[in-house]
C-alpha atoms as a PDB file:
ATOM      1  CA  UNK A   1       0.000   0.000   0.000  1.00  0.00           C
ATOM      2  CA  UNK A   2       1.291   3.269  -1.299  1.00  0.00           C
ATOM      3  CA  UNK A   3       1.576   6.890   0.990  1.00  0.00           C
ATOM      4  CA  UNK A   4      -1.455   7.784  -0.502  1.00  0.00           C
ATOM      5  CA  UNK A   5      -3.393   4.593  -0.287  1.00  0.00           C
ATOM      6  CA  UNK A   6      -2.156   4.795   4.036  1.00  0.00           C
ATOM      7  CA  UNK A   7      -3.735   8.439   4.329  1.00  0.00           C
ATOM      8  CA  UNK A   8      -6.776   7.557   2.230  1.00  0.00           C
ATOM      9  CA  UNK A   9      -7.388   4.720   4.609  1.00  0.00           C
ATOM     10  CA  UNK A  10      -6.393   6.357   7.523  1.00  0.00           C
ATOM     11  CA  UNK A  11      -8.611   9.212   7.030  1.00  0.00           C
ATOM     12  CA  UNK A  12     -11.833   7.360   6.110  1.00  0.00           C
ATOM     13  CA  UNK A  13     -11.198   5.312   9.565  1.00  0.00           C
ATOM     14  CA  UNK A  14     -11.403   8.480  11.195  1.00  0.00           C
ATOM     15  CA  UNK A  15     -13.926   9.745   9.975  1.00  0.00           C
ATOM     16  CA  UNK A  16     -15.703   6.383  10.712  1.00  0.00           C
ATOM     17  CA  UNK A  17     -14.545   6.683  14.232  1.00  0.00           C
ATOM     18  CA  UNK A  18     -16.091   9.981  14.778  1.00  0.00           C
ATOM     19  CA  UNK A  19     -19.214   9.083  13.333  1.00  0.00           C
ATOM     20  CA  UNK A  20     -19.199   6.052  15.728  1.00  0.00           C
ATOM     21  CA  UNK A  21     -18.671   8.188  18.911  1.00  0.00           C
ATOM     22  CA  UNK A  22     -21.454  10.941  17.586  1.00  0.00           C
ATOM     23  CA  UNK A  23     -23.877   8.042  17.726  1.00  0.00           C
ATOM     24  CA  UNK A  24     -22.665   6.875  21.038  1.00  0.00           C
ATOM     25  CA  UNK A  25     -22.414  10.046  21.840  1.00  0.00           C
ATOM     26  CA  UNK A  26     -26.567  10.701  21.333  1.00  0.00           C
ATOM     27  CA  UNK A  27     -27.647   6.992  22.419  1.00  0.00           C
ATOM     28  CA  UNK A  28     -26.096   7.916  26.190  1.00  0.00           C
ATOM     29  CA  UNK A  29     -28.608  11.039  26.173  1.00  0.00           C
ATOM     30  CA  UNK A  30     -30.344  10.428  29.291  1.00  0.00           C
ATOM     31  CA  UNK A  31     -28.510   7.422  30.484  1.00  0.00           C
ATOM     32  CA  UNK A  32     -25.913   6.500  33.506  1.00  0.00           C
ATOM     33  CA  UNK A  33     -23.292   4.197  33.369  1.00  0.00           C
ATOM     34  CA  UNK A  34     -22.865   1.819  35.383  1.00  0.00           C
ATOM     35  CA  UNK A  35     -19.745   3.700  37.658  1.00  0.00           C
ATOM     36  CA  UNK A  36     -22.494   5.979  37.740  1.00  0.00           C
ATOM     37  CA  UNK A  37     -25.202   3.974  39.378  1.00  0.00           C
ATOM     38  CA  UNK A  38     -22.390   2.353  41.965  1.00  0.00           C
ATOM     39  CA  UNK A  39     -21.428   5.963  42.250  1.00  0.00           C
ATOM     40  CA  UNK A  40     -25.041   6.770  43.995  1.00  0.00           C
ATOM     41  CA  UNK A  41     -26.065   8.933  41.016  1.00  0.00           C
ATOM     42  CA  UNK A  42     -29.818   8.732  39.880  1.00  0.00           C
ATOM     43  CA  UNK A  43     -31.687   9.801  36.311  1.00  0.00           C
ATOM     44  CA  UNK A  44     -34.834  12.506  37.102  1.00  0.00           C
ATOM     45  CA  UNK A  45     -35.766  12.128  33.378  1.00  0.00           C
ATOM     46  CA  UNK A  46     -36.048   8.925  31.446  1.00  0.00           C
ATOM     47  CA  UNK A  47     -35.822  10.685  28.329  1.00  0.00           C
ATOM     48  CA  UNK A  48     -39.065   9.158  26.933  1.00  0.00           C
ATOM     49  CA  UNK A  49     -41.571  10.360  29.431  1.00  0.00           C
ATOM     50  CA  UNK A  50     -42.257  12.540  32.465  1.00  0.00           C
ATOM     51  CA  UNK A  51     -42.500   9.666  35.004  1.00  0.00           C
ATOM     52  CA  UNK A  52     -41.299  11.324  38.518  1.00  0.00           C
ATOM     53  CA  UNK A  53     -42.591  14.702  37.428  1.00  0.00           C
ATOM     54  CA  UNK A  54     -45.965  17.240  38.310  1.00  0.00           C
ATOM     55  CA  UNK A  55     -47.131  20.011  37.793  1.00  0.00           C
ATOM     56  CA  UNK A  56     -46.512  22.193  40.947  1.00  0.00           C
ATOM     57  CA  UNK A  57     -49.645  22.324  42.810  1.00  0.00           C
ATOM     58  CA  UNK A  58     -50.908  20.021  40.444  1.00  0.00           C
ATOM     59  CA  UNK A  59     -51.058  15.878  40.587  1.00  0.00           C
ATOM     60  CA  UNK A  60     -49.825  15.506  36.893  1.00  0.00           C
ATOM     61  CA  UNK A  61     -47.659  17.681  34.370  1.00  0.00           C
ATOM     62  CA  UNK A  62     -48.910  20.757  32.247  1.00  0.00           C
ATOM     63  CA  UNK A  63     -49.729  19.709  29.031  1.00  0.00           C
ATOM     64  CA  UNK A  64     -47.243  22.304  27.488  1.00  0.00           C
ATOM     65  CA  UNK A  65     -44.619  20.424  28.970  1.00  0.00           C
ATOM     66  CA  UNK A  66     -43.936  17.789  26.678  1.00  0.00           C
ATOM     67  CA  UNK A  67     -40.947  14.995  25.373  1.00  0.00           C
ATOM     68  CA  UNK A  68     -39.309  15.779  22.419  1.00  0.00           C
ATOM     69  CA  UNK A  69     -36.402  14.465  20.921  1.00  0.00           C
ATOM     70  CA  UNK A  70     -34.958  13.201  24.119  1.00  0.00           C
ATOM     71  CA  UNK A  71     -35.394  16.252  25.959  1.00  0.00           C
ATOM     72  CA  UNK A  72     -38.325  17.992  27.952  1.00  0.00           C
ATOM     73  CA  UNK A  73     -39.817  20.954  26.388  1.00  0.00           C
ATOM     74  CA  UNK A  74     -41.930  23.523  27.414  1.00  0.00           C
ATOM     75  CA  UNK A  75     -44.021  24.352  24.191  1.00  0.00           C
ATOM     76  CA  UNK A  76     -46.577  26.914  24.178  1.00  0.00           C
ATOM     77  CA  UNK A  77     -47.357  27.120  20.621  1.00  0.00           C
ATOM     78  CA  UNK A  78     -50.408  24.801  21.269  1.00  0.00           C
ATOM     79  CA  UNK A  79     -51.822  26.382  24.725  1.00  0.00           C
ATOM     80  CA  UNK A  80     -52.503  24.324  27.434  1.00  0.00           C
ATOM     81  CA  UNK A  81     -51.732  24.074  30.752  1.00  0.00           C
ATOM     82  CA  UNK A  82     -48.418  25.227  32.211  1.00  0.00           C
ATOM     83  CA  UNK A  83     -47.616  25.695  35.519  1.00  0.00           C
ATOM     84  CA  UNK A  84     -43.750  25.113  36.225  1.00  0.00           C
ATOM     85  CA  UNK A  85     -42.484  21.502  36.794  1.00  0.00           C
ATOM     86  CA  UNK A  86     -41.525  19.744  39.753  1.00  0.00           C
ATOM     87  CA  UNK A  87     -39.668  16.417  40.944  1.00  0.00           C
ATOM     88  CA  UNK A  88     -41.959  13.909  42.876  1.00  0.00           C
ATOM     89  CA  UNK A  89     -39.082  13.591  45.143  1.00  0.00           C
ATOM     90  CA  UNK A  90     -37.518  16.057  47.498  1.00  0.00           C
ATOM     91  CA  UNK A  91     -33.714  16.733  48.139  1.00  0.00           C
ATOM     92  CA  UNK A  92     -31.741  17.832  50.930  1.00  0.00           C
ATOM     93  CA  UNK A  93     -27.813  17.882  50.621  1.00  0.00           C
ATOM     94  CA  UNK A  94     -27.558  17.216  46.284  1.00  0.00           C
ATOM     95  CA  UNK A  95     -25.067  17.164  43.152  1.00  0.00           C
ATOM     96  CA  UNK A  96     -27.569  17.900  40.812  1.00  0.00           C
ATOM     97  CA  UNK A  97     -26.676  18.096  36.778  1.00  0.00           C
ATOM     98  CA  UNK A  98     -28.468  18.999  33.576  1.00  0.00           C
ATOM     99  CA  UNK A  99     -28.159  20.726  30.167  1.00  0.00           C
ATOM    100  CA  UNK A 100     -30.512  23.222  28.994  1.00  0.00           C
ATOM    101  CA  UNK A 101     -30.855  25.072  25.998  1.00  0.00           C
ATOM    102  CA  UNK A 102     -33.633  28.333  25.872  1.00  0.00           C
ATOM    103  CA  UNK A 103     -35.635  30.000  22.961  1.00  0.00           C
ATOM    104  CA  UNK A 104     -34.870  33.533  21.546  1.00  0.00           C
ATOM    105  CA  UNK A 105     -35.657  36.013  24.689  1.00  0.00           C
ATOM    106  CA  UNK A 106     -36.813  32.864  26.335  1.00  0.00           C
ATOM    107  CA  UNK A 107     -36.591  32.908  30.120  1.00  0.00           C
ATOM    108  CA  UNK A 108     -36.616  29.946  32.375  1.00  0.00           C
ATOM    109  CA  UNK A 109     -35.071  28.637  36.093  1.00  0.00           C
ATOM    110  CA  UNK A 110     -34.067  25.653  38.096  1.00  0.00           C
ATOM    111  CA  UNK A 111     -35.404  26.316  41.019  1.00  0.00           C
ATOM    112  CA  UNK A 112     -34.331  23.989  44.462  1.00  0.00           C
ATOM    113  CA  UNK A 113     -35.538  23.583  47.724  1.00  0.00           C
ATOM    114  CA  UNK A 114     -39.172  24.395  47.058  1.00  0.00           C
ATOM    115  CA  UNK A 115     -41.448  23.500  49.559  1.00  0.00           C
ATOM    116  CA  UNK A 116     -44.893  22.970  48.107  1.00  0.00           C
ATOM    117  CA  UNK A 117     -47.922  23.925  49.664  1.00  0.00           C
ATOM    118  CA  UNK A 118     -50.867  25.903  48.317  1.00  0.00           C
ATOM    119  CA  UNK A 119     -49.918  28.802  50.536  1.00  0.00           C
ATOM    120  CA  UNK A 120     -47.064  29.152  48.154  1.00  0.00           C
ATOM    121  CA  UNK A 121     -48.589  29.927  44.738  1.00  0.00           C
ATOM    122  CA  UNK A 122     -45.039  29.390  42.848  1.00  0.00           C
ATOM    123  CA  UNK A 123     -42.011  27.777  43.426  1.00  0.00           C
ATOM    124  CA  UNK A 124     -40.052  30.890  43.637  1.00  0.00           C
ATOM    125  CA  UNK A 125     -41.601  32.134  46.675  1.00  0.00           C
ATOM    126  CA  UNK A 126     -39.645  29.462  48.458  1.00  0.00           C
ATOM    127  CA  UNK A 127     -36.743  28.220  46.285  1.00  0.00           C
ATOM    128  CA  UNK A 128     -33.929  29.658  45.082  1.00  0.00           C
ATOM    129  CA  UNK A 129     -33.462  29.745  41.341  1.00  0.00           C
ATOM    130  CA  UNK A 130     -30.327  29.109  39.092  1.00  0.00           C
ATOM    131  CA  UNK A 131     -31.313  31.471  36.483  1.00  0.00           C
ATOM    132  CA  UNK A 132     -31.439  30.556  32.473  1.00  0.00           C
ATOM    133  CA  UNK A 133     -32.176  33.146  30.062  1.00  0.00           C
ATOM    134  CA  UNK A 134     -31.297  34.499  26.476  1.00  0.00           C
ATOM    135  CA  UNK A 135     -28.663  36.921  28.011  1.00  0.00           C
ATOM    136  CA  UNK A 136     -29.081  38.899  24.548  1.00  0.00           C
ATOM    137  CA  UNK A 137     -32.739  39.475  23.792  1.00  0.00           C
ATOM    138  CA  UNK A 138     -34.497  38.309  26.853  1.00  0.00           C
ATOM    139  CA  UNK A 139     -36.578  41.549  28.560  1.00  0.00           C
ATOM    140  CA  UNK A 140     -34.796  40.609  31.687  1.00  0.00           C
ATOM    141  CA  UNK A 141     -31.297  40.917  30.690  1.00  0.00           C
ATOM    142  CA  UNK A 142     -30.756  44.594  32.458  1.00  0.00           C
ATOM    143  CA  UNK A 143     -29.019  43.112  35.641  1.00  0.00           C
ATOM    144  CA  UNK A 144     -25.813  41.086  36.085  1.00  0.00           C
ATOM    145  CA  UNK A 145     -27.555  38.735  38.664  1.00  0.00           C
ATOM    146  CA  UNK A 146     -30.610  38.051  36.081  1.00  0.00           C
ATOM    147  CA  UNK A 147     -28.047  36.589  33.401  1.00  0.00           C
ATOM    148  CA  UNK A 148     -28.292  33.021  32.832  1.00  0.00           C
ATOM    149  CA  UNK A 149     -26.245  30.732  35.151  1.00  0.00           C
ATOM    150  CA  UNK A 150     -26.858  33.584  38.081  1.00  0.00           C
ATOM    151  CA  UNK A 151     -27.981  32.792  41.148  1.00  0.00           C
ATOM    152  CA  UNK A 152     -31.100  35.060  40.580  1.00  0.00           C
ATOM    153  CA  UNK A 153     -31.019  38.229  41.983  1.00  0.00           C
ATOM    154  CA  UNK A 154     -28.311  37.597  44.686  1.00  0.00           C
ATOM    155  CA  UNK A 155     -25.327  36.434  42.953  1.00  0.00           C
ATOM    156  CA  UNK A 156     -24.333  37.049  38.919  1.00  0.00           C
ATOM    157  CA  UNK A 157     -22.545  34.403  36.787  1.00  0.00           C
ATOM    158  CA  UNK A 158     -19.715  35.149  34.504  1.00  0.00           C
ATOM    159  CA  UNK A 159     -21.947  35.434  31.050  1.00  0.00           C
ATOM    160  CA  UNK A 160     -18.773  34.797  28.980  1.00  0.00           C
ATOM    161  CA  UNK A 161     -18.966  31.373  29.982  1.00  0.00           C
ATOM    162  CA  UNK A 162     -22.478  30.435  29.011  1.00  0.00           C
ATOM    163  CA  UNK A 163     -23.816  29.362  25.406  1.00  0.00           C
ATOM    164  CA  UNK A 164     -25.831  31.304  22.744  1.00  0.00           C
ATOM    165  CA  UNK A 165     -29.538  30.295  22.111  1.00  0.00           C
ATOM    166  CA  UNK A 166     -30.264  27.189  20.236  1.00  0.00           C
ATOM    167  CA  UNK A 167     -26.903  25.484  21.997  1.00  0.00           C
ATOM    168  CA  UNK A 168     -26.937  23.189  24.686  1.00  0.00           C
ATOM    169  CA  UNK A 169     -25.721  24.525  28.424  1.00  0.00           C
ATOM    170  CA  UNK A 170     -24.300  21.786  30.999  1.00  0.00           C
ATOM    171  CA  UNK A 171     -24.774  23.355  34.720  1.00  0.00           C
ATOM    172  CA  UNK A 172     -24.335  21.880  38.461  1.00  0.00           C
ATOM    173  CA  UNK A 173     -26.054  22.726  41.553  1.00  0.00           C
ATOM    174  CA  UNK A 174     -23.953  22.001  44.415  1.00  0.00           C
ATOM    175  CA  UNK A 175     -25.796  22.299  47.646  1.00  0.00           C
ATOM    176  CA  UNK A 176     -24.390  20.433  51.021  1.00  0.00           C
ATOM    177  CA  UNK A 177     -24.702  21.904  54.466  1.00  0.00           C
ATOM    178  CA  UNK A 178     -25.493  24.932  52.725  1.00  0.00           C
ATOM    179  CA  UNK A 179     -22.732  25.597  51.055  1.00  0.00           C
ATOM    180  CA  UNK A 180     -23.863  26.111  47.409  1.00  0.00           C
ATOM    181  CA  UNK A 181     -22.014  25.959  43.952  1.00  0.00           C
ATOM    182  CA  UNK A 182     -22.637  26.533  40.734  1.00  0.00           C
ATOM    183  CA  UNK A 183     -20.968  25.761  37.692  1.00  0.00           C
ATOM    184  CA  UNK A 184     -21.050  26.646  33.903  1.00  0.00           C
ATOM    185  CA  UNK A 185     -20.074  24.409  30.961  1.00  0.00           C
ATOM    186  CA  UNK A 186     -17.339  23.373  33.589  1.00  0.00           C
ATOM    187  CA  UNK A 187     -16.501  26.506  34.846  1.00  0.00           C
ATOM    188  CA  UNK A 188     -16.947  27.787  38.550  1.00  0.00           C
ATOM    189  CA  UNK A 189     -19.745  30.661  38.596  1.00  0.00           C
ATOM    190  CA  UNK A 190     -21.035  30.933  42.044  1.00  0.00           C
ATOM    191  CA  UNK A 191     -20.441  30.164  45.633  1.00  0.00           C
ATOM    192  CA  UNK A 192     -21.683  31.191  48.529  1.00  0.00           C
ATOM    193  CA  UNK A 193     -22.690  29.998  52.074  1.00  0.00           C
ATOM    194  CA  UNK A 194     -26.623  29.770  52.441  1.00  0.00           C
ATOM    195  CA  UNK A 195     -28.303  30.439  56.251  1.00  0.00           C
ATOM    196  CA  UNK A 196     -25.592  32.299  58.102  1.00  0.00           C
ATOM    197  CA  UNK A 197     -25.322  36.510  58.670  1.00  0.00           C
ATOM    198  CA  UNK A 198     -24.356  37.241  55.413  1.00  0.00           C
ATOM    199  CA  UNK A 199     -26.708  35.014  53.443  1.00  0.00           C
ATOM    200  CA  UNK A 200     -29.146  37.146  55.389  1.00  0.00           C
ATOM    201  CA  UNK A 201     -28.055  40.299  54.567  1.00  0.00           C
ATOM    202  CA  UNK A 202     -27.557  39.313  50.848  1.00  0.00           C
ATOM    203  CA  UNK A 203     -31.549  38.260  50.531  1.00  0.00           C
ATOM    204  CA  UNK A 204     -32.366  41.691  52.194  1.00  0.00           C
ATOM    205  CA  UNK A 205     -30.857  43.464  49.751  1.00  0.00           C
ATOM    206  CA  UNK A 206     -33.099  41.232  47.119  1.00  0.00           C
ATOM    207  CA  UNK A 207     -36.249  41.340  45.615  1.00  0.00           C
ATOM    208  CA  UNK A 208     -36.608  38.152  47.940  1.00  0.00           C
ATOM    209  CA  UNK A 209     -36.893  40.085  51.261  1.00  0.00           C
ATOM    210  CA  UNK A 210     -40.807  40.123  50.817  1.00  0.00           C
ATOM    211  CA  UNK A 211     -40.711  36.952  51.403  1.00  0.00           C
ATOM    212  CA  UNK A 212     -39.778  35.590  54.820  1.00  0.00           C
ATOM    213  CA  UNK A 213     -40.239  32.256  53.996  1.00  0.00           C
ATOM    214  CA  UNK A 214     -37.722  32.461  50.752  1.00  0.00           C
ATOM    215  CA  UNK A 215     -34.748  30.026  51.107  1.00  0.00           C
ATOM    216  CA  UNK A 216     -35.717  28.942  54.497  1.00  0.00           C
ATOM    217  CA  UNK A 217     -36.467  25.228  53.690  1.00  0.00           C
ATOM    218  CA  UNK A 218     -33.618  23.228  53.923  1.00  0.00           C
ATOM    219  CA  UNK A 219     -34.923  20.377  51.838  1.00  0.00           C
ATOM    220  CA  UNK A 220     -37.408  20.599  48.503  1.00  0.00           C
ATOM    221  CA  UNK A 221     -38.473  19.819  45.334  1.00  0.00           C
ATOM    222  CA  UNK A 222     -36.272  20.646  41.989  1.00  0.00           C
ATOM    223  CA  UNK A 223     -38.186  22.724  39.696  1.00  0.00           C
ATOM    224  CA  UNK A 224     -38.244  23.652  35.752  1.00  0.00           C
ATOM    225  CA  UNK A 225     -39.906  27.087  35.935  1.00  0.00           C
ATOM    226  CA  UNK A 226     -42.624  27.720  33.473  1.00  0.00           C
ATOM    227  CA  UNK A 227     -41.733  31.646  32.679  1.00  0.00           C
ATOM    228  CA  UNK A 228     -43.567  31.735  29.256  1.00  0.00           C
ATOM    229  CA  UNK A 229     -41.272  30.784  26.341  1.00  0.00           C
ATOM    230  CA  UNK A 230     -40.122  27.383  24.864  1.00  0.00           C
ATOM    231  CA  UNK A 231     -37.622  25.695  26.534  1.00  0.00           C
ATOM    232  CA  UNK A 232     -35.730  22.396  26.877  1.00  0.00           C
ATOM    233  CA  UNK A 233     -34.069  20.172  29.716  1.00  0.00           C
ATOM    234  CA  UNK A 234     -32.165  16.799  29.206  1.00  0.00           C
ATOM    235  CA  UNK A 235     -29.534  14.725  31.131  1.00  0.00           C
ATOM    236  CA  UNK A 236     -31.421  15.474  34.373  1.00  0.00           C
ATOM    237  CA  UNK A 237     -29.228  13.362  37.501  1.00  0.00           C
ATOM    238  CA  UNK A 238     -28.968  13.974  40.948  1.00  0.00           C
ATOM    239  CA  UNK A 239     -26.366  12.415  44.014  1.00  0.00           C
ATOM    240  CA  UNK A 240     -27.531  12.448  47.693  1.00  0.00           C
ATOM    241  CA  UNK A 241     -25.089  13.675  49.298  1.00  0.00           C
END
């Protein structure tokens, strides 16, 4: 076999490689290994249905929320009903990991330790909210601690590391003893220390100081917020810590 013939060869195996990872790549969507599962790690989406999901305040899911190509979407081109989602289960100390990806000025949230009761008409009124968000066309793109990635009015994430619409984002929520984490497509974007002095003093001086019951539950549901525009989850796992 000649030079040419080698490179030829070489380069078609390649490119047969690649196209062999890609698909492994997309058939792991929604999947743990098995390190994973000895690891303590558990899937909140199946990727086929919304088993281990409701509607908050609700016994099933909102009809706009919906499986599509191995991800959940919030679609509100049909109507329906909304209402943001929630995990069955509740979580106290929690790795929790996802990817997102959000609509043209779309605005959404993860939202953690929500405590649901009907006294509480959203999940926001109790949980705190990792924030995602069209940094470029959203309507609430005016403050560094609304950007996507932020920990919503208390605590801004760098927006340089976080994707353009239309591209996937991979985040963690880090929460044990109340020390809380967040990270960006790998990168370190928040930390802070929640219930001590100066978590106090940083909720004061937020739009969450109306509510005296915000961020006081130590254990709660996860939520995908429902904040009118299409959006889509995927990869959804959690660790007890």
């Amino acid at each position: 076999m000649n030079q040419s013939m080698f490179s030829k060869a070489g380069l078609l195996a390649c490119i047969l490689f690649l196209g062999a990872l890609s698909a492994c790549k997309t058939q792991q969507l929604n999947t743990l290994s098995h390190r994973e599962k000895r690891s303590g790690w558990q899937l909140l989406f199946n990727g086929k249905n919304l088993d281990g999901w409701h509607g908050y305040l609700m016994d099933k899911p909102g009809t706009m929320w919906k499986v599509r190509d191995s991800a959940i979407m919030l679609d509100h081109t049909d109507g329906g009903t909304g209402g943001d989602l929630v995990t069955n289960g509740e979580y106290e100390n929690f790795d929790l990991q996802l990817d997102w990806k959000i609509s043209v000025t779309g605005n959404s949230g993860i939202i953690f330790d929500v405590h649901e009761d009907p006294k509480y008409r959203e999940t926001y009124l109790t949980g705190p909210e990792m924030q995602v968000l069209d940094n470029v066309k959203a309507s609430d793109n005016k403050k560094k601690d609304h950007l996507a990635g932020s920990l919503y009015d208390l605590i801004p994430c760098d927006p340089s590391t976080v994707h353009p619409t239309g591209q996937w984002n991979h985040v963690r929520v880090l929460l044990d003893k109340g020390h809380l984490t967040f990270w960006m497509n790998g990168k370190k974007v928040v930390e802070t220390q929640m219930w001590d002095a100066a978590w106090d003093k940083l909720v004061a001086g937020s739009k969450f100081h109306r509510w005296k019951e915000f961020a006081t539950y130590h254990k709660g549901h996860i939520a995908l917020q429902n904040h009118g525009h299409d959006v889509w989850y995927r990869n959804i796992r959690i660790r007890a810590l």
